[in-house]
C-alpha atoms as a PDB file:
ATOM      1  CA  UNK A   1      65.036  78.911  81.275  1.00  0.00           C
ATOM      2  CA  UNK A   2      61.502  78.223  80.967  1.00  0.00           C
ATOM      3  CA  UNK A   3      60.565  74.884  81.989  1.00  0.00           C
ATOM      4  CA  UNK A   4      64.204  74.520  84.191  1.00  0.00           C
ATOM      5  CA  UNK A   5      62.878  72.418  87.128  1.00  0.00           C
ATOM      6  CA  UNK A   6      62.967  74.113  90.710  1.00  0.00           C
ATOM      7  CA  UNK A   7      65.482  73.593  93.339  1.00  0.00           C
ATOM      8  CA  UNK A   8      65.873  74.901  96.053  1.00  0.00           C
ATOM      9  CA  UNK A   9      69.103  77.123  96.235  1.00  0.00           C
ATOM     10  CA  UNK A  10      69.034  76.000  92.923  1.00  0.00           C
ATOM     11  CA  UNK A  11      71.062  78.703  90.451  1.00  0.00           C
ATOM     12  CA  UNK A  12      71.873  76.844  87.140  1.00  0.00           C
ATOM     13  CA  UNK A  13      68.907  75.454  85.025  1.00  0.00           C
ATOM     14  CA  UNK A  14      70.664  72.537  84.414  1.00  0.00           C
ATOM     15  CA  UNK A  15      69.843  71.146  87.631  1.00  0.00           C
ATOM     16  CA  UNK A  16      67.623  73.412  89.034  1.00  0.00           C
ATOM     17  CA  UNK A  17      66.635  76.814  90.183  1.00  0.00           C
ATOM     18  CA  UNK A  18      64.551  79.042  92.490  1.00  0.00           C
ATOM     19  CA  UNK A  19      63.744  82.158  92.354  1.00  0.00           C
ATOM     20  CA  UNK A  20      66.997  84.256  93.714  1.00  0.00           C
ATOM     21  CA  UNK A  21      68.432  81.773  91.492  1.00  0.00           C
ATOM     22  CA  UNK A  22      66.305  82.326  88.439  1.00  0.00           C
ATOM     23  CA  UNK A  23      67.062  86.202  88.716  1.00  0.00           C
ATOM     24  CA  UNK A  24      71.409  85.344  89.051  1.00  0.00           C
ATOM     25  CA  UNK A  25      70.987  83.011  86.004  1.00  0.00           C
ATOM     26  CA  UNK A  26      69.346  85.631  83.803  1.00  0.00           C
ATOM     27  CA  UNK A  27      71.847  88.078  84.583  1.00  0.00           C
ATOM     28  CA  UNK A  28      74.867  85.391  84.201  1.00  0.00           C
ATOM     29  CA  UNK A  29      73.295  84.810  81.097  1.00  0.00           C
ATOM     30  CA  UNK A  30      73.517  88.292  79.851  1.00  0.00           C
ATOM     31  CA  UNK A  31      76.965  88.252  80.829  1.00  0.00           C
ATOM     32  CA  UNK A  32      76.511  90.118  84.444  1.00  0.00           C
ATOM     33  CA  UNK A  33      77.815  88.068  87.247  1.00  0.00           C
ATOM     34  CA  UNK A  34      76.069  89.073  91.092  1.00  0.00           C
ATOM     35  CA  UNK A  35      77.119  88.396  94.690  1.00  0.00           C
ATOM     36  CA  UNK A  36      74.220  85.988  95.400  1.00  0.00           C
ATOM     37  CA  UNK A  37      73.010  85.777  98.811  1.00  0.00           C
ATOM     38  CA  UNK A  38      74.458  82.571 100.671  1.00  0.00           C
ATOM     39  CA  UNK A  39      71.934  80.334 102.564  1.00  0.00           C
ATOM     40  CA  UNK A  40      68.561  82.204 102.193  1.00  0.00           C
ATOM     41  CA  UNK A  41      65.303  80.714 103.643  1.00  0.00           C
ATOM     42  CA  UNK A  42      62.033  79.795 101.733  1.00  0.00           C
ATOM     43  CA  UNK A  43      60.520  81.551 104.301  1.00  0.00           C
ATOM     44  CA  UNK A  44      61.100  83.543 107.415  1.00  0.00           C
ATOM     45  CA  UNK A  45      63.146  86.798 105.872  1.00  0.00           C
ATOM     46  CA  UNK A  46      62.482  89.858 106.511  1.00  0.00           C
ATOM     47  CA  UNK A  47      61.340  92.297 103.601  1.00  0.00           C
ATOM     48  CA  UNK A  48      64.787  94.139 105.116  1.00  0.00           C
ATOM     49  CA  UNK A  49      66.679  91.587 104.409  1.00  0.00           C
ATOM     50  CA  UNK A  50      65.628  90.730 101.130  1.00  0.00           C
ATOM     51  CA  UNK A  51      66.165  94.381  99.988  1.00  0.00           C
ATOM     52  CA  UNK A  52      69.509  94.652 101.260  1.00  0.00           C
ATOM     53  CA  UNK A  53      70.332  91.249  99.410  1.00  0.00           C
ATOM     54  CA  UNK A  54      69.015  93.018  96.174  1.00  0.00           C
ATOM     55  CA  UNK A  55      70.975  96.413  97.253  1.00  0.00           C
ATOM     56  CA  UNK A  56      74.157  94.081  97.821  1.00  0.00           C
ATOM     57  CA  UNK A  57      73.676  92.439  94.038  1.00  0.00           C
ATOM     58  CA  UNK A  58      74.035  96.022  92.475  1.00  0.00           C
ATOM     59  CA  UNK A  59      70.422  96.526  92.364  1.00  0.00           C
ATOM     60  CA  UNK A  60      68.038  99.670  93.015  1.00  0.00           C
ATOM     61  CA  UNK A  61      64.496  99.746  94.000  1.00  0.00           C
ATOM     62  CA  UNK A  62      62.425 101.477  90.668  1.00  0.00           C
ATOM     63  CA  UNK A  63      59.314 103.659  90.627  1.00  0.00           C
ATOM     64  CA  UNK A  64      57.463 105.030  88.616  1.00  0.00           C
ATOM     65  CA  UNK A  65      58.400 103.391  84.524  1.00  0.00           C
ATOM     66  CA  UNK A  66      58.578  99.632  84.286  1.00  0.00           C
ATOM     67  CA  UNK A  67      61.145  98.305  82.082  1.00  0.00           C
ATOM     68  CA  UNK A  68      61.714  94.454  80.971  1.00  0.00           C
ATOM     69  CA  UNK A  69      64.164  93.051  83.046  1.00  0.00           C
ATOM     70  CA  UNK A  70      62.842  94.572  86.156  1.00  0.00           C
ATOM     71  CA  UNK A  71      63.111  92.739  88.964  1.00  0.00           C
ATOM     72  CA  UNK A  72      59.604  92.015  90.928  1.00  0.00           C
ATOM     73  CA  UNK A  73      59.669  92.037  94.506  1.00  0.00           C
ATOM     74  CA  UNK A  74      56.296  90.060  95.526  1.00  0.00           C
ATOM     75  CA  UNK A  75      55.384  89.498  99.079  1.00  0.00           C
ATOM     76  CA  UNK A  76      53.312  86.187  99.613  1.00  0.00           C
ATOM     77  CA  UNK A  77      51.041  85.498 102.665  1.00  0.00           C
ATOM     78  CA  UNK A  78      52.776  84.557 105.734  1.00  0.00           C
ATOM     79  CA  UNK A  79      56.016  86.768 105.096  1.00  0.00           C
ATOM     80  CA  UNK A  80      56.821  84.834 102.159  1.00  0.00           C
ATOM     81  CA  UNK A  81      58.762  86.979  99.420  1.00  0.00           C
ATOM     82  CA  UNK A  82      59.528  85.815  95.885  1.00  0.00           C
ATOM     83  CA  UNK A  83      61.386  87.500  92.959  1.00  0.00           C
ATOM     84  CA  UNK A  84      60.475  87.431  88.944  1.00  0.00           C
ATOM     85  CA  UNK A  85      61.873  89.012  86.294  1.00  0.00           C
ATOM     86  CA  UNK A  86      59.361  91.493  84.424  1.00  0.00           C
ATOM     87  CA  UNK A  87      58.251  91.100  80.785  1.00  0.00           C
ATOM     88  CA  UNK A  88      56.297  93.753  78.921  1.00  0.00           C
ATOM     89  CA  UNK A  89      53.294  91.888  80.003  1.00  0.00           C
ATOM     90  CA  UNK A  90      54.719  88.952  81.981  1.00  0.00           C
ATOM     91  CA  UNK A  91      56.462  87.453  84.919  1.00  0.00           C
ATOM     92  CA  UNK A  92      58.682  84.951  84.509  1.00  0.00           C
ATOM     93  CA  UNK A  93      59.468  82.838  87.897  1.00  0.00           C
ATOM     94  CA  UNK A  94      60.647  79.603  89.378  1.00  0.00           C
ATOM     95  CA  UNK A  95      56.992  78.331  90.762  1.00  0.00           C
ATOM     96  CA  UNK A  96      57.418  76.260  93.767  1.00  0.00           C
ATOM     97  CA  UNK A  97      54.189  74.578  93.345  1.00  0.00           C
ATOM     98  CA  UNK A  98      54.772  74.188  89.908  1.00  0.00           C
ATOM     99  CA  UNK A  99      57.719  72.486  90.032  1.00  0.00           C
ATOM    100  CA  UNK A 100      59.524  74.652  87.365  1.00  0.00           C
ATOM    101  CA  UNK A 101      60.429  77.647  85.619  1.00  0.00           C
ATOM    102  CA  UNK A 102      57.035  79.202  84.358  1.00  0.00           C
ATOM    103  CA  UNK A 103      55.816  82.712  82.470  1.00  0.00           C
ATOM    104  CA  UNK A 104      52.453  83.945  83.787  1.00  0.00           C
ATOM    105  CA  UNK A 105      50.465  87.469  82.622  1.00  0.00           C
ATOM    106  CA  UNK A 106      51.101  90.178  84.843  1.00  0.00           C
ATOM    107  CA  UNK A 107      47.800  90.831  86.444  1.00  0.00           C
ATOM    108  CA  UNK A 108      46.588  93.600  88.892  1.00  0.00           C
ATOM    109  CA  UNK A 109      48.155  91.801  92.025  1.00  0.00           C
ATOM    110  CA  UNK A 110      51.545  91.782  90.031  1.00  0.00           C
ATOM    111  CA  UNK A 111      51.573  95.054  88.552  1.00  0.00           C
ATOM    112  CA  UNK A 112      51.799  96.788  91.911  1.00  0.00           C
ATOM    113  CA  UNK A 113      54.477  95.003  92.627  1.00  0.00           C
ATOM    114  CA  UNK A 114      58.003  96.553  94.415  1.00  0.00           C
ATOM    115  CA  UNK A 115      60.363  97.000  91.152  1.00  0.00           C
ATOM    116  CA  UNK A 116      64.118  96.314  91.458  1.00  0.00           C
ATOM    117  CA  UNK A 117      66.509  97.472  88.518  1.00  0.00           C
ATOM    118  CA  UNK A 118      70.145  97.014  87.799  1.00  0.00           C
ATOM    119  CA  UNK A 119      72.183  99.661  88.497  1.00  0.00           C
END
């Protein structure tokens, strides 16, 4: 999906994703289908809310041993929270300013970041 354009609410790569729907693609795409939050903001959740999303998917928060396919939890200035999905040693996310689908290195201010696996 690297390269899909973002969108907004945006879950299939064909037109367009975000990052919730980056995450539900990649799981679709391995053949497990989540309840995807309806209606989310860009901004203005609460960390709460966003973990309880996660919870509702199937997921469970992780510490300690990263694995790929972790699910990154990242909060952004200004209460802003955005999710990637966890490489050995990068993140691949749906970069608003970008425009698109991109896979950056996972740098100190990424590698502490809240961990959400599959349960």
């Amino acid at each position: 999906m690297l390269g899909a354009r973002f969108r907004l609410q945006g879950c299939d790569p064909a037109t367009g994703l975000d990052c919730v729907g980056l995450v539900w693609a990649a799981y679709a795409g391995a053949g497990r289908r989540l309840v995807r939050p309806p209606d989310y903001p860009m901004r203005g959740w609460s960390r709460e809310r966003v973990e309880a999303a996660l919870m509702a998917a199937g997921f469970a928060a992780v510490e300690g041993g990263a694995e790929e396919g972790d699910v990154a939890l990242i909060v952004l200035p200004a209460g802003q929270f955005h999710l990637g999905l966890m490489g050995p040693d990068t993140l691949v996310h749906a970069h608003a300013g970008l425009r698109r689908v991109v896979e950056t290195p996972v740098g100190p201010a990424l590698s502490g970041a809240a961990r959400w696996r599959l349960v």
